[in-house]
Protein backbone atom coordinates (compact mmCIF):
# COMPACT_ATOMS: atom_id res chain seq x y z
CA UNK A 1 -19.28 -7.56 -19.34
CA UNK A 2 -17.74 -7.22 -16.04
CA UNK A 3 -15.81 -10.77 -14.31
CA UNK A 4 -14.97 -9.35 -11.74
CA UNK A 5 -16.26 -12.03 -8.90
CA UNK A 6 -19.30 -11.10 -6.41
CA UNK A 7 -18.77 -10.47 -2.55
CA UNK A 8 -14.83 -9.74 -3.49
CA UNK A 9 -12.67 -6.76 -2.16
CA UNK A 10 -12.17 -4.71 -5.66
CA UNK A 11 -10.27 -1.66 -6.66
CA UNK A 12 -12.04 0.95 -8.47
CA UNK A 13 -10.65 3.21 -10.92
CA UNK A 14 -12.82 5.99 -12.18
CA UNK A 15 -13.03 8.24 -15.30
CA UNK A 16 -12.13 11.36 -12.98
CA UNK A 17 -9.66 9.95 -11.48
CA UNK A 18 -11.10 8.62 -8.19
CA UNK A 19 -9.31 5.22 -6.08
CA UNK A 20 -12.22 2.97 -4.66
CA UNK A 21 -12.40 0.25 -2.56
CA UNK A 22 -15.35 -1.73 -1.63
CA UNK A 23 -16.98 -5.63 -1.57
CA UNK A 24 -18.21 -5.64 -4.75
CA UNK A 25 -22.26 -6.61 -4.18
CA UNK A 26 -24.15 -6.12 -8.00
CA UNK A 27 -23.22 -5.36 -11.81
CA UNK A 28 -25.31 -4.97 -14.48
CA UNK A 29 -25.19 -5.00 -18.67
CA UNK A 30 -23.92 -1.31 -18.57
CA UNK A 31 -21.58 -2.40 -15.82
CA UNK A 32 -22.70 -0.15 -12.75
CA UNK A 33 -21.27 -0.95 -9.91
CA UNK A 34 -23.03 -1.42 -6.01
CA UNK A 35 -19.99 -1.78 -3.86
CA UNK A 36 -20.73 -2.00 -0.08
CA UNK A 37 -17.76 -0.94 2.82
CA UNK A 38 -16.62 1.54 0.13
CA UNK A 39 -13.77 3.74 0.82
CA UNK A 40 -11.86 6.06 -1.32
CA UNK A 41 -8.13 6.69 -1.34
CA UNK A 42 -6.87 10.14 -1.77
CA UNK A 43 -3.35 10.25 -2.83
CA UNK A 44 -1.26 13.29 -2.44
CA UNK A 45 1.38 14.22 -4.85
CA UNK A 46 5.00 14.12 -3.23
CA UNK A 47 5.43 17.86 -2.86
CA UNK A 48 2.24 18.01 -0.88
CA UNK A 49 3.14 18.35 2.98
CA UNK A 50 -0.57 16.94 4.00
CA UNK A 51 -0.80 12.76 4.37
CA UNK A 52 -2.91 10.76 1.89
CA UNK A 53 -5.95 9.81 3.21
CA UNK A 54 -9.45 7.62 2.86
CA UNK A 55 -12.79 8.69 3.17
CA UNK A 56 -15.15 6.08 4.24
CA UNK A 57 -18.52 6.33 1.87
CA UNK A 58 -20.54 2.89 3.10
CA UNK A 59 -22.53 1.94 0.16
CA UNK A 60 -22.20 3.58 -3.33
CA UNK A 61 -23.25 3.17 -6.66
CA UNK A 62 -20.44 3.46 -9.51
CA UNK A 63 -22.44 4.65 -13.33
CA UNK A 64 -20.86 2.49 -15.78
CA UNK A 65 -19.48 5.07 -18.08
CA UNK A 66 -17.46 6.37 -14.76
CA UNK A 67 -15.53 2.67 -14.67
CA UNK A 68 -12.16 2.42 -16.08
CA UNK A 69 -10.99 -0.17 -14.49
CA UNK A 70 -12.49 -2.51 -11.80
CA UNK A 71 -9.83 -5.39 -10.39
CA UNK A 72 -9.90 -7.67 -6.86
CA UNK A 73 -7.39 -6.48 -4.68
CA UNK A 74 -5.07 -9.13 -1.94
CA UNK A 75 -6.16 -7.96 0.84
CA UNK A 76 -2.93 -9.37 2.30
CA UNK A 77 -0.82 -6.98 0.47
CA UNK A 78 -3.43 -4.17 0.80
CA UNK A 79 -3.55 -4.25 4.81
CA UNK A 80 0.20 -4.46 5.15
CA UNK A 81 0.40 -0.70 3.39
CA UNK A 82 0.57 2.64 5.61
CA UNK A 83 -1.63 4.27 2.89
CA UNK A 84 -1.31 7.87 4.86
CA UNK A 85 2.63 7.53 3.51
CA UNK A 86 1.80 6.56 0.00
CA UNK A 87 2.40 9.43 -2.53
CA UNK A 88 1.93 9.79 -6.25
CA UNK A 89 1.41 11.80 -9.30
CA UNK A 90 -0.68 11.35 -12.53
């Protein structure tokens, strides 16, 4: 069962490999996901010339079996970072 607390700024991690953000607004026994202000980080790989970027989605529904990890995020630390310089690899 998710613990993640209602109404907080949480980091998604899906099964695919997708970075969301979003005020986390329901969860259920199968632990899908209704975030709210969602936005999803795109991170390029270092050799890539183009900036990372985020994609605004608004309100989006995460299936369960899609979570692999779901975590509140400082927003402190979060705003201070120039995500468009970010880079990383998997």
């Amino acid at each position: 069962m998710l613990t993640c607390p209602k109404t907080e700024k949480v980091l998604i991690l899906t099964v695919d490999g997708r970075t969301l953000i979003g005020t986390l607004l329901s969860t259920d026994q199968l632990t899908n996901l209704v975030l709210s202000q969602t936005v999803e980080r795109i991170i390029r790989t270092p050799d890539d010339p183009e900036p990372s970027s985020q994609v605004e989605h608004g309100l989006y529904l995460i299936r369960g079996d899609n979570v692999v990890i779901c975590g509140e995020v400082d927003e402190e630390i979060d705003s201070g970072i120039d995500w468009a310089k970010v880079k990383g690899q998997m």
